[in-house]
PDB file of N, CA and C in Angstrom:
ATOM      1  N   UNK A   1      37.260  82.815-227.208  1.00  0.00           N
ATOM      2  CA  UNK A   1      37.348  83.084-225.786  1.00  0.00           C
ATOM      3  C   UNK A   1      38.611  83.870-225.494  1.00  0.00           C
ATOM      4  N   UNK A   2      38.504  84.985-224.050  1.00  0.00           N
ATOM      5  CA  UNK A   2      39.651  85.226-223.843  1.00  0.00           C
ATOM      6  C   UNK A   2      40.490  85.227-222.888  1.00  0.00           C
ATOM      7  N   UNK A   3      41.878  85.142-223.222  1.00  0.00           N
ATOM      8  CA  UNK A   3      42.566  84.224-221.696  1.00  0.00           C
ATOM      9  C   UNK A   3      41.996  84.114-220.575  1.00  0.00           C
ATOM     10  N   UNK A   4      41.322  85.118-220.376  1.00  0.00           N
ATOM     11  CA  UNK A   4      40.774  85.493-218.968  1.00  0.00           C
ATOM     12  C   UNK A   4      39.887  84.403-218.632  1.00  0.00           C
ATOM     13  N   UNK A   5      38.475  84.375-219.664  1.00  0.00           N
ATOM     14  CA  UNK A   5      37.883  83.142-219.594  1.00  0.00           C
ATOM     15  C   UNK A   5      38.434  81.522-219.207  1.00  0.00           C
ATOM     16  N   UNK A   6      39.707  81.793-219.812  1.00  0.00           N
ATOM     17  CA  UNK A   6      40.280  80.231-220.148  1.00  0.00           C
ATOM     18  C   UNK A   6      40.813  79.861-218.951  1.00  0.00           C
ATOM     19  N   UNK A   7      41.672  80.955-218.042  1.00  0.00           N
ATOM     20  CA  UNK A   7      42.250  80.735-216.312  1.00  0.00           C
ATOM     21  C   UNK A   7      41.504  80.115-215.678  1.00  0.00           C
ATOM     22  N   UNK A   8      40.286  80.852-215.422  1.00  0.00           N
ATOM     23  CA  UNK A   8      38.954  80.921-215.011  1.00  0.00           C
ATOM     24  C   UNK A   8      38.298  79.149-214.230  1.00  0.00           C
ATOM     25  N   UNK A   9      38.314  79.184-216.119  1.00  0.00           N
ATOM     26  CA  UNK A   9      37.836  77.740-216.307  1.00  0.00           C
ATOM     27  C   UNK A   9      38.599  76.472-215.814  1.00  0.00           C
ATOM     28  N   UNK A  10      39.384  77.038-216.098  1.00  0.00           N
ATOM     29  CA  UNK A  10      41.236  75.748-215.955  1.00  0.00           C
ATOM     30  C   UNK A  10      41.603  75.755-214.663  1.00  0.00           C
ATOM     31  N   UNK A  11      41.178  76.949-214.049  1.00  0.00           N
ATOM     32  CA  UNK A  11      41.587  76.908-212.372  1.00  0.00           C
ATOM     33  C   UNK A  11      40.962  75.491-211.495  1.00  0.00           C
ATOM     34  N   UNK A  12      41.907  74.773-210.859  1.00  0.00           N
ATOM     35  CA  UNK A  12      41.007  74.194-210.006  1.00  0.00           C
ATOM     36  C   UNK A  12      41.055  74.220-208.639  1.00  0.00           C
ATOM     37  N   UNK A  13      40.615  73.838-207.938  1.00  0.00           N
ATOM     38  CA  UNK A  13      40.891  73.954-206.021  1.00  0.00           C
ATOM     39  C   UNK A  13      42.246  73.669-205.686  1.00  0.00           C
ATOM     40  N   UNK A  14      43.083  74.952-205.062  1.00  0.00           N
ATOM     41  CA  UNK A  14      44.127  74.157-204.027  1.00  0.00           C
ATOM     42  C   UNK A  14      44.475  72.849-203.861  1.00  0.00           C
ATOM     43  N   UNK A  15      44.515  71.885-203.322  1.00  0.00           N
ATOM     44  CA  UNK A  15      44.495  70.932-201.942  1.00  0.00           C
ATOM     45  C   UNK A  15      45.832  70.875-201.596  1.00  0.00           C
ATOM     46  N   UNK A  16      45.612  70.919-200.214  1.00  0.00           N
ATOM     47  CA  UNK A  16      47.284  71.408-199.924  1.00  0.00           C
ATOM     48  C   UNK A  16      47.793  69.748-199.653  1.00  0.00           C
ATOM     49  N   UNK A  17      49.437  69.476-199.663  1.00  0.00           N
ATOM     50  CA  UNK A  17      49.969  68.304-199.550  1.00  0.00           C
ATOM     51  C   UNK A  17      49.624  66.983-199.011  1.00  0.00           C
ATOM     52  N   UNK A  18      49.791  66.252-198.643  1.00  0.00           N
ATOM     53  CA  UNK A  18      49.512  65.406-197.637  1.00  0.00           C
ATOM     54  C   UNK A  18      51.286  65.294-196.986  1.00  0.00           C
ATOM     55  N   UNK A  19      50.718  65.292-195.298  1.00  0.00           N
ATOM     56  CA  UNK A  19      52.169  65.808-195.060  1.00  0.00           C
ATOM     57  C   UNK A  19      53.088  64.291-194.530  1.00  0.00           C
ATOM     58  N   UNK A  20      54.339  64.393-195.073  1.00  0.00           N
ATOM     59  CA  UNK A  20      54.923  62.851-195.030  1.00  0.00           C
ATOM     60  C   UNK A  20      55.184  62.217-193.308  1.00  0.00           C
ATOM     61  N   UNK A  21      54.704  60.876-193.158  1.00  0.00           N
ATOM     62  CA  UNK A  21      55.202  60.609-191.887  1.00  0.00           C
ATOM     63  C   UNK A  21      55.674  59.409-191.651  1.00  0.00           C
ATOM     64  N   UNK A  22      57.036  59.508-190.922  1.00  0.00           N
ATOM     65  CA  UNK A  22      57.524  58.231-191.229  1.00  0.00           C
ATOM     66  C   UNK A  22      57.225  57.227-190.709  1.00  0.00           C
ATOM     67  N   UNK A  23      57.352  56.077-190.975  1.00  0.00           N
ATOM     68  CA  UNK A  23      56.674  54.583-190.368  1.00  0.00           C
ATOM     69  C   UNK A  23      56.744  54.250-189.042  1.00  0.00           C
ATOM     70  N   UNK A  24      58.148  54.230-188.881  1.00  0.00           N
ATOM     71  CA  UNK A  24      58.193  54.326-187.307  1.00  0.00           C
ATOM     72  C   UNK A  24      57.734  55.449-186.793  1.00  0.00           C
ATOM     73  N   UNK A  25      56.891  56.268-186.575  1.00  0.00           N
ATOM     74  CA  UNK A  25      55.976  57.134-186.067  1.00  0.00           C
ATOM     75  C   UNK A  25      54.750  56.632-186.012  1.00  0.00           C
ATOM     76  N   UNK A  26      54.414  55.948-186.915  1.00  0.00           N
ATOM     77  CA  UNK A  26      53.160  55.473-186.759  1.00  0.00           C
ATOM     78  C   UNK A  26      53.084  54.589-186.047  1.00  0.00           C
ATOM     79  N   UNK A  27      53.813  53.016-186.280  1.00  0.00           N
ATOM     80  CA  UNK A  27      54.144  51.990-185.686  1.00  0.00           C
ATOM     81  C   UNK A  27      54.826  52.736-184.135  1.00  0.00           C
ATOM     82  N   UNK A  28      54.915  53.267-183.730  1.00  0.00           N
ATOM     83  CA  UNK A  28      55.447  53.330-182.005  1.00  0.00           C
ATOM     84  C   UNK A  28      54.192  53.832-181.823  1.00  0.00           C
ATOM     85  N   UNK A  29      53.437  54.792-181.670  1.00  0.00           N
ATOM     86  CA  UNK A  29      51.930  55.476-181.659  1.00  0.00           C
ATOM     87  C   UNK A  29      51.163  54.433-180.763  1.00  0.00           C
ATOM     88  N   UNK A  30      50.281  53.311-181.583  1.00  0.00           N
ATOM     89  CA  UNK A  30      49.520  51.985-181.158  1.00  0.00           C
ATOM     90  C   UNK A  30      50.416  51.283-179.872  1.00  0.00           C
ATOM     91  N   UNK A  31      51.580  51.461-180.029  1.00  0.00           N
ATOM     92  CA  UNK A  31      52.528  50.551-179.182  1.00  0.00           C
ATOM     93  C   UNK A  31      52.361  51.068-177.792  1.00  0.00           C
ATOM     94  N   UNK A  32      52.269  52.288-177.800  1.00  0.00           N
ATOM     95  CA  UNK A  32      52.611  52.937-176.291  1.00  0.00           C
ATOM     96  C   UNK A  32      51.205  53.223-175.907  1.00  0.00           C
ATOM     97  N   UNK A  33      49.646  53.647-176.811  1.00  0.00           N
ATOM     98  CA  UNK A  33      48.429  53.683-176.511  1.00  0.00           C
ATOM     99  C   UNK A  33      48.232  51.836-175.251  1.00  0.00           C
ATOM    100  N   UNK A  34      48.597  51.002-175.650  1.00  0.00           N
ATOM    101  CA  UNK A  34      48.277  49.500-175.221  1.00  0.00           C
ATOM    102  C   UNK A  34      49.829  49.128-174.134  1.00  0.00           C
ATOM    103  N   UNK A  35      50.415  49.961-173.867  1.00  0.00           N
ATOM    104  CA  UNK A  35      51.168  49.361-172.837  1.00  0.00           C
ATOM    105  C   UNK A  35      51.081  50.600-171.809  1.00  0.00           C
ATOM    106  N   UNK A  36      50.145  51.435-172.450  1.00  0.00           N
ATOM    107  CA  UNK A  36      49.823  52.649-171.049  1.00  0.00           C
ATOM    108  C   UNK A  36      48.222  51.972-170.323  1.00  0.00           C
ATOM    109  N   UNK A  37      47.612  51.152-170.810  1.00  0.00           N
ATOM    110  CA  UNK A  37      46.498  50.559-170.368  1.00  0.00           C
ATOM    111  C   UNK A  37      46.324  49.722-169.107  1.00  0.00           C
ATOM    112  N   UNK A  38      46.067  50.515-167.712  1.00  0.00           N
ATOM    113  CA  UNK A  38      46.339  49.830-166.854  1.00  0.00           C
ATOM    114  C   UNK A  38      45.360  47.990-166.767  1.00  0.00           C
ATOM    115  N   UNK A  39      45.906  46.883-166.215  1.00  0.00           N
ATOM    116  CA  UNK A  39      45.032  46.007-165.622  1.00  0.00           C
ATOM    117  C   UNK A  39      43.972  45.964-164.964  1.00  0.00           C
ATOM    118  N   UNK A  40      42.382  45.303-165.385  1.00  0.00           N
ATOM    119  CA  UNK A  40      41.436  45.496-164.404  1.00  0.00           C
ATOM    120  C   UNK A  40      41.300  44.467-163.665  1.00  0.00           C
ATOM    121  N   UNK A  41      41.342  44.271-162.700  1.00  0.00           N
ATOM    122  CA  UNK A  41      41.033  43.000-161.772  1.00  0.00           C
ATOM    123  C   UNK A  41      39.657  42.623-161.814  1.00  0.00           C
ATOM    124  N   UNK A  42      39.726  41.050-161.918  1.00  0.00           N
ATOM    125  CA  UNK A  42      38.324  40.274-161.786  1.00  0.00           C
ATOM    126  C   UNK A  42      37.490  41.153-161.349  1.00  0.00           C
ATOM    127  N   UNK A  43      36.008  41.385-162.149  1.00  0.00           N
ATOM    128  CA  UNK A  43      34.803  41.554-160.563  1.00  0.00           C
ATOM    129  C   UNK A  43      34.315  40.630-159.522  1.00  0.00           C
ATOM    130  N   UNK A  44      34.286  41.162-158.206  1.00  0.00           N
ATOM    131  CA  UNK A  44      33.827  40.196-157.741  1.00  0.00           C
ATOM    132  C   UNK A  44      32.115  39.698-157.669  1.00  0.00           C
ATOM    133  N   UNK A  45      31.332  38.890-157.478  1.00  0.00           N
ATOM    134  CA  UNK A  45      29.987  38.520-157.748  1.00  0.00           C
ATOM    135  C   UNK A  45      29.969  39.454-156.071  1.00  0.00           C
ATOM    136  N   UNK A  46      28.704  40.257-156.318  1.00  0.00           N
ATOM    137  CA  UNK A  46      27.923  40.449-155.064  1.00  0.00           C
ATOM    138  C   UNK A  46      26.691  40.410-155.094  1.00  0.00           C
ATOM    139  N   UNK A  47      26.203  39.934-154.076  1.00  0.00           N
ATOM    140  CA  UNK A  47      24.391  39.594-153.772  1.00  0.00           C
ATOM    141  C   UNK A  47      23.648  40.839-153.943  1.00  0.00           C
ATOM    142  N   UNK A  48      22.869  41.296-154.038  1.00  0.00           N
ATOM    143  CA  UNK A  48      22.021  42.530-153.695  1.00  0.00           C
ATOM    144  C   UNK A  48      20.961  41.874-152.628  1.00  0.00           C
ATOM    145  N   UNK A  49      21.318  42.826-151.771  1.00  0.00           N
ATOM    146  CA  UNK A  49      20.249  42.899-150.262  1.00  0.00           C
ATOM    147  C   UNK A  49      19.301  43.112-150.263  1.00  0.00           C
ATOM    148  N   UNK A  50      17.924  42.132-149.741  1.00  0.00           N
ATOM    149  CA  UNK A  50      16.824  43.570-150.038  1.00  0.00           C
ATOM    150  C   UNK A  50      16.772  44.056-148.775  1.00  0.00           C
ATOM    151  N   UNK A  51      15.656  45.207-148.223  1.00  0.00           N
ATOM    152  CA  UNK A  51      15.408  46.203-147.375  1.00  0.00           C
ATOM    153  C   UNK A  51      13.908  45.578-146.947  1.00  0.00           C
ATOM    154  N   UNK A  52      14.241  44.196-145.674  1.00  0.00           N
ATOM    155  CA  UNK A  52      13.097  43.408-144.862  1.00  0.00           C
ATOM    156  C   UNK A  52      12.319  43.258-146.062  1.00  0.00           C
ATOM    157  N   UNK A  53      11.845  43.041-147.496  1.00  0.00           N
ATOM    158  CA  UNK A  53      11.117  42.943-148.022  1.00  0.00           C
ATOM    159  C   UNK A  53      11.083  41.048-148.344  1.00  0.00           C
ATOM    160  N   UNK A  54       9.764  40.604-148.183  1.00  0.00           N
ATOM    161  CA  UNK A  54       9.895  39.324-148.538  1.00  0.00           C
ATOM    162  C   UNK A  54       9.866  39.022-149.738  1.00  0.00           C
ATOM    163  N   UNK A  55      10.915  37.776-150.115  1.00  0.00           N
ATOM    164  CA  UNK A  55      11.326  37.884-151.546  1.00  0.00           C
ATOM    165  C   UNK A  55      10.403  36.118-151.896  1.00  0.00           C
ATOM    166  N   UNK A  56      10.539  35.417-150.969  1.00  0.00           N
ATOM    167  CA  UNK A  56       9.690  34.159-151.222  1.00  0.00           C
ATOM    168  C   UNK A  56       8.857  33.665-150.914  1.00  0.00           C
ATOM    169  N   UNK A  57       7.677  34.873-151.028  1.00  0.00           N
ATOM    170  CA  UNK A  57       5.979  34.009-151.077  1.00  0.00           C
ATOM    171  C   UNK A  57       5.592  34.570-152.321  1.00  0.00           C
ATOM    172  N   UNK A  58       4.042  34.732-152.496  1.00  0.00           N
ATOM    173  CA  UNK A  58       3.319  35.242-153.394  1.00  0.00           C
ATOM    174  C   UNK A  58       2.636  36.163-152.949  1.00  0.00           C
ATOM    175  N   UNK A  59       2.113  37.072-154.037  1.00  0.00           N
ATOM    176  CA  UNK A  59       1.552  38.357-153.546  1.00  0.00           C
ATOM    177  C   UNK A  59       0.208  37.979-154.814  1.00  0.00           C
ATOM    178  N   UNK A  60      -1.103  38.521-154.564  1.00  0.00           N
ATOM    179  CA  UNK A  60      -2.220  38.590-155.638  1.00  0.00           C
ATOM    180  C   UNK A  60      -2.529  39.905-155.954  1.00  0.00           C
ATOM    181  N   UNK A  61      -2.314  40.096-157.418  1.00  0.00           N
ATOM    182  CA  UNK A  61      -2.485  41.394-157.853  1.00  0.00           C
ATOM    183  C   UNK A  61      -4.182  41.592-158.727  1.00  0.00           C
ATOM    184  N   UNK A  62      -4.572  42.344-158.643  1.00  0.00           N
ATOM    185  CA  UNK A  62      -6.171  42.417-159.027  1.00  0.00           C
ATOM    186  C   UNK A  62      -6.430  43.912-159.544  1.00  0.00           C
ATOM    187  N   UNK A  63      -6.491  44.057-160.524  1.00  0.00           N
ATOM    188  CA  UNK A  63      -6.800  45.186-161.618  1.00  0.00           C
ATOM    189  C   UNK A  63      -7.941  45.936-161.271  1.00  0.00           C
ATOM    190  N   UNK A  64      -8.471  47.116-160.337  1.00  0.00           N
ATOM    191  CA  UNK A  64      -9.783  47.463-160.318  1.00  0.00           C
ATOM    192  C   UNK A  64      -9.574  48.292-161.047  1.00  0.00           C
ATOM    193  N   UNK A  65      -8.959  49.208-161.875  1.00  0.00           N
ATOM    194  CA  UNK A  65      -9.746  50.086-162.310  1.00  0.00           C
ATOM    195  C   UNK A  65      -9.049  50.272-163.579  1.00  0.00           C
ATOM    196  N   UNK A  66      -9.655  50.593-165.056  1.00  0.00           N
ATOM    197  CA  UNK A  66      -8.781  50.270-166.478  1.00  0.00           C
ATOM    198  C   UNK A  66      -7.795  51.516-166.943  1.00  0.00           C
ATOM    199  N   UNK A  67      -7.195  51.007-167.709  1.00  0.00           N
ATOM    200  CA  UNK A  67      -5.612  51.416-168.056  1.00  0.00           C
ATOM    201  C   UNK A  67      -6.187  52.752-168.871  1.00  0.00           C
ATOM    202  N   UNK A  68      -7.740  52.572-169.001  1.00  0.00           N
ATOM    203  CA  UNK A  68      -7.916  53.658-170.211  1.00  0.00           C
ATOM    204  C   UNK A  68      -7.719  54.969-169.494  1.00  0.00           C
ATOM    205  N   UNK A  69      -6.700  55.809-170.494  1.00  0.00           N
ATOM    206  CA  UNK A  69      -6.641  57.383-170.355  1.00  0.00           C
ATOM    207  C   UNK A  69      -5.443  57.694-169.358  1.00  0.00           C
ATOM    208  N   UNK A  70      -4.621  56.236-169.664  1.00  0.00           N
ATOM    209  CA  UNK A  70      -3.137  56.781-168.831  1.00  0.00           C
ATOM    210  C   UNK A  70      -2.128  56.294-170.040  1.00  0.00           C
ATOM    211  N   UNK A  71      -0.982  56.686-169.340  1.00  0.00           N
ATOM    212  CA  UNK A  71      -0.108  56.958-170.218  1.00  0.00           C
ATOM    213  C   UNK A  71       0.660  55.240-171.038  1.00  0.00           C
ATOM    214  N   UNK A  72       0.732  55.166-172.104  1.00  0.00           N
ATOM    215  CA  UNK A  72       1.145  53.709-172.868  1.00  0.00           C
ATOM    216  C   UNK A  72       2.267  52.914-171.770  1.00  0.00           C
ATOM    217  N   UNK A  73       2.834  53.518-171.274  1.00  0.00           N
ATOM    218  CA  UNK A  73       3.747  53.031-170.306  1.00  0.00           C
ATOM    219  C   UNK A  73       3.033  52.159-169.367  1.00  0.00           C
ATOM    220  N   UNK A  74       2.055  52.639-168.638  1.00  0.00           N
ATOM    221  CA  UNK A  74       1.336  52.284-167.219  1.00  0.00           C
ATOM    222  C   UNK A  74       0.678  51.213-168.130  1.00  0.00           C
ATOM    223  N   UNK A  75       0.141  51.152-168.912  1.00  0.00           N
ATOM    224  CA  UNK A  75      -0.380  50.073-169.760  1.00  0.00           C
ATOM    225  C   UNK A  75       0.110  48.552-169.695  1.00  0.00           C
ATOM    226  N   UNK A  76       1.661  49.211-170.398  1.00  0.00           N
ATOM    227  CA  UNK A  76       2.660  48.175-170.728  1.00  0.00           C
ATOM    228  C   UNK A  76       2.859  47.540-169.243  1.00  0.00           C
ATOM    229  N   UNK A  77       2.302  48.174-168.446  1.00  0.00           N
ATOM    230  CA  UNK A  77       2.874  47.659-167.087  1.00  0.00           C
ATOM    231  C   UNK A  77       1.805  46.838-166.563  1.00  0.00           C
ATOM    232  N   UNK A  78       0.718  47.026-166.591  1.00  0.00           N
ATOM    233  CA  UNK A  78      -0.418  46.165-166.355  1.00  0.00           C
ATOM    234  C   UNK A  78      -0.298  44.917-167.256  1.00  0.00           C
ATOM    235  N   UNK A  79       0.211  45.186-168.729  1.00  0.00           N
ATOM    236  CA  UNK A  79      -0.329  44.109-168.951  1.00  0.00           C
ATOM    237  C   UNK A  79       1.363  42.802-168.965  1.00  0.00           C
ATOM    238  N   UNK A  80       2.423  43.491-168.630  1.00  0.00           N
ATOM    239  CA  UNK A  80       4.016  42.748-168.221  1.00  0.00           C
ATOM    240  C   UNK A  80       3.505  41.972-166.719  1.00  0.00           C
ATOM    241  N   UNK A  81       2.372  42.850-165.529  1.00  0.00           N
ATOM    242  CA  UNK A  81       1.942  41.952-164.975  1.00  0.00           C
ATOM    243  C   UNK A  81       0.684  41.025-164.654  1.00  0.00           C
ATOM    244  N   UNK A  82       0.370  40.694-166.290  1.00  0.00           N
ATOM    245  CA  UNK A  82      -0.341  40.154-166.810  1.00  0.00           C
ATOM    246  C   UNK A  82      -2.228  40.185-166.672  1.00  0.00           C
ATOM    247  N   UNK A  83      -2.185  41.396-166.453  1.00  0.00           N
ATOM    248  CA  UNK A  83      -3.530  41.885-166.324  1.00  0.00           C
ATOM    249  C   UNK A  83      -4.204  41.970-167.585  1.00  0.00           C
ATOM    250  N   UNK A  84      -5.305  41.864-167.638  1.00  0.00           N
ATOM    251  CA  UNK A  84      -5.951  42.311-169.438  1.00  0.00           C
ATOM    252  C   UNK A  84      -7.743  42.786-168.936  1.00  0.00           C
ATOM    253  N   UNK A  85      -7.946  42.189-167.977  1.00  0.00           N
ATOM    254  CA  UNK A  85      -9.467  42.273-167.761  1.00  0.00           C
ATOM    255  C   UNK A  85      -9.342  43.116-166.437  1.00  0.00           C
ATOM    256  N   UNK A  86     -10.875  43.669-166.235  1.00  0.00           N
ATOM    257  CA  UNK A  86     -10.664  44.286-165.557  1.00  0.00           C
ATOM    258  C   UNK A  86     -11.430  43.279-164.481  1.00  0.00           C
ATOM    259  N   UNK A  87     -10.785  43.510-163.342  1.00  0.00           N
ATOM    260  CA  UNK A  87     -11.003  42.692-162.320  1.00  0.00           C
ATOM    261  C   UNK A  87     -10.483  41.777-161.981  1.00  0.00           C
ATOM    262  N   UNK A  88      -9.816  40.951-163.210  1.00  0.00           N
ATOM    263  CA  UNK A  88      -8.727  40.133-162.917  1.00  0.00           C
ATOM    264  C   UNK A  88      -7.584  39.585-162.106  1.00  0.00           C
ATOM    265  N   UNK A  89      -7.064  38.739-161.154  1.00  0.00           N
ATOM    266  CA  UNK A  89      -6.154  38.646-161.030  1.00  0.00           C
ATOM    267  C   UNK A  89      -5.009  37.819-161.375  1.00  0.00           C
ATOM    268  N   UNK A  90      -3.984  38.269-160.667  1.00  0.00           N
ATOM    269  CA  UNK A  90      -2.686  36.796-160.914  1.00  0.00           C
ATOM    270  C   UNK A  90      -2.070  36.853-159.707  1.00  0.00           C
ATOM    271  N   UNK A  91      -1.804  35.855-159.113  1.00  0.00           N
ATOM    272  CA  UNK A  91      -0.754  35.518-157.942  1.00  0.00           C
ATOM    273  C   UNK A  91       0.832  34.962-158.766  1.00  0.00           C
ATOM    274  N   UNK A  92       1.311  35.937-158.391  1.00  0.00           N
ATOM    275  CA  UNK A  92       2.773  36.366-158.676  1.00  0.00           C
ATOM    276  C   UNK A  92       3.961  35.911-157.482  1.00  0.00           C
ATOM    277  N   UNK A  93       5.520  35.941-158.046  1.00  0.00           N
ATOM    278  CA  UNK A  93       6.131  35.644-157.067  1.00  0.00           C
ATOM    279  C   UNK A  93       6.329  37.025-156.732  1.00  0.00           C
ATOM    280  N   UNK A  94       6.648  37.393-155.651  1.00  0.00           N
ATOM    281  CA  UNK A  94       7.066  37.979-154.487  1.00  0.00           C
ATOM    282  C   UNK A  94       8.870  38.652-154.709  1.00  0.00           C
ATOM    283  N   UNK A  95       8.658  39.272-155.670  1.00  0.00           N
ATOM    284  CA  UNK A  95      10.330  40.076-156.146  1.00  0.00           C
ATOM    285  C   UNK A  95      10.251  41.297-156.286  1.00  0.00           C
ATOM    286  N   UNK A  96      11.215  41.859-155.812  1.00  0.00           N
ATOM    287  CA  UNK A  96      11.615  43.394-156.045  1.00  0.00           C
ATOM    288  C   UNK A  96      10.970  43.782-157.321  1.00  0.00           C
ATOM    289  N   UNK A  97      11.154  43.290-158.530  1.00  0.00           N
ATOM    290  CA  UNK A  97      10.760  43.626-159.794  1.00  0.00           C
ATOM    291  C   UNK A  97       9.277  43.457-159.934  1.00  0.00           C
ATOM    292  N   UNK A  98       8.711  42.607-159.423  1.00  0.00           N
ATOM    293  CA  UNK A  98       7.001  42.726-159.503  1.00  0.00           C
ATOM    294  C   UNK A  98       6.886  43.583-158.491  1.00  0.00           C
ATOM    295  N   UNK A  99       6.841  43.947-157.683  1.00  0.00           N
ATOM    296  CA  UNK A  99       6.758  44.663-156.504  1.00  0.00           C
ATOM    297  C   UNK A  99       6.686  46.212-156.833  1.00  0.00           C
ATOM    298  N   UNK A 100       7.871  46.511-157.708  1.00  0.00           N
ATOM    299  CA  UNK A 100       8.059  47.973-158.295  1.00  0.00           C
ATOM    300  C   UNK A 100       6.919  48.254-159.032  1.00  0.00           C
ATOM    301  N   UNK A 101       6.645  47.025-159.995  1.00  0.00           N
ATOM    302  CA  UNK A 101       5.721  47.362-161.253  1.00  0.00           C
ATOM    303  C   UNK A 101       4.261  47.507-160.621  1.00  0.00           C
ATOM    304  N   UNK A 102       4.088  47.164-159.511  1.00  0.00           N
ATOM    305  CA  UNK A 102       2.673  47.252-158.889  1.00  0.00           C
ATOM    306  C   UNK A 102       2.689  48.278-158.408  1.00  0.00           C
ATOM    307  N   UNK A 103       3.834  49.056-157.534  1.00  0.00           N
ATOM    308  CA  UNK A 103       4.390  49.913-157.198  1.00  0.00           C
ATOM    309  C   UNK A 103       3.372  51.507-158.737  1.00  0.00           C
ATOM    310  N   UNK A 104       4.201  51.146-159.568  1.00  0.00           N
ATOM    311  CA  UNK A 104       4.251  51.906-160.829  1.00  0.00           C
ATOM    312  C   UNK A 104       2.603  52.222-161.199  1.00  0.00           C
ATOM    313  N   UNK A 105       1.939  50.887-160.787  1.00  0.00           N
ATOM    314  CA  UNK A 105       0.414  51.200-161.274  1.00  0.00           C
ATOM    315  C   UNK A 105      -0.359  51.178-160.381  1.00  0.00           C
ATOM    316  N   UNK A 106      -0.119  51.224-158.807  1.00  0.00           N
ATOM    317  CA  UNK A 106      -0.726  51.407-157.525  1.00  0.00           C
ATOM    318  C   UNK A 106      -2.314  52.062-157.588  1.00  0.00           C
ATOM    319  N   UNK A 107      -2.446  52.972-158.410  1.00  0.00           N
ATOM    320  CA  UNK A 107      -3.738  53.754-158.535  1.00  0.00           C
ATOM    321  C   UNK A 107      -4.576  52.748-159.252  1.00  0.00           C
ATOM    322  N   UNK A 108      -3.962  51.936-159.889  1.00  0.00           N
ATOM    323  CA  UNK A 108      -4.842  50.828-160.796  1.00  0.00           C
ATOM    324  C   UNK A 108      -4.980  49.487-160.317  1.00  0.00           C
ATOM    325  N   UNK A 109      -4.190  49.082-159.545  1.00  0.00           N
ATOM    326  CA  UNK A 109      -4.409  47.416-158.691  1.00  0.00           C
ATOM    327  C   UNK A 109      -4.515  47.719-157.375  1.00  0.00           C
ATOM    328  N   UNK A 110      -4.964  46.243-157.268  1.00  0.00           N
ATOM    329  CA  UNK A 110      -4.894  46.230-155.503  1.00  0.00           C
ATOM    330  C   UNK A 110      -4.099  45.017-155.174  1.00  0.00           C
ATOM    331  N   UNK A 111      -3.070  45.170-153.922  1.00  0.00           N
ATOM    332  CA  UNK A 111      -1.875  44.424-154.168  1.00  0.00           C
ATOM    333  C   UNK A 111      -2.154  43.784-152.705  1.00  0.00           C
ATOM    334  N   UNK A 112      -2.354  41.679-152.600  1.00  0.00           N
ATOM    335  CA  UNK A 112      -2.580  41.402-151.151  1.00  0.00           C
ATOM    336  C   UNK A 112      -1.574  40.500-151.107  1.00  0.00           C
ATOM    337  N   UNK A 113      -0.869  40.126-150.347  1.00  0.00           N
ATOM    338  CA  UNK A 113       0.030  39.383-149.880  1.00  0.00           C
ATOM    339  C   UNK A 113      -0.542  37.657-149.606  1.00  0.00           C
ATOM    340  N   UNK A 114      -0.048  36.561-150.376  1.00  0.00           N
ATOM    341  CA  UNK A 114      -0.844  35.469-149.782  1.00  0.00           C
ATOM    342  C   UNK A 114       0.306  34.665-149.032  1.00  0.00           C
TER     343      UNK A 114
END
């Protein structure tokens, strides 16, 4: 072989230093990140209001027409408010959250207040 080959071969990558830093640089760093952190005060609990909607009777929900040929979502929603048959119903409580979900599948139930 000739030298040339042999550089070649023998060469390996750079890597440049690792650059020195002294301890106390590091150690003050963390120190001043956690004493620049202002205090959060307690939350306080608040109610959510509803908008005149009655929250404590029952409402009867009744499935007329089937989930087939809509989207897996609207599905999941018929059957979270426990629909499976068609024609079916359930008398439910009376909450914002059932309310929406009937809301969500309106074209598919019929929603009566008892």
């Amino acid at each position: 072989m000739s030298e040339d080959t042999k550089d070649i071969k023998e060469k390996k990558p750079k890597v440049a230093p690792k650059k020195a830093v002294a301890k106390s640089e590091v150690e003050a760093k963390p120190a001043a990140k956690t004493a620049a952190k202002p205090k959060t005060a307690a939350k306080k609990a608040t109610t959510k209001k509803t908008s005149g909607q009655k929250t404590s009777g029952k409402i009867k929900v009744t499935l007329t027409k089937s989930g087939i040929g809509y989207p897996q979502r609207q599905k999941d929603t018929l059957r979270g408010l426990g629909l499976r048959k068609m024609h079916s119903s359930k008398i439910l409580n009376d909450t914002p959250a059932i309310r929406g979900m009937a809301k969500k599948v309106e074209h598919l139930v019929k929603l009566e207040v008892v």
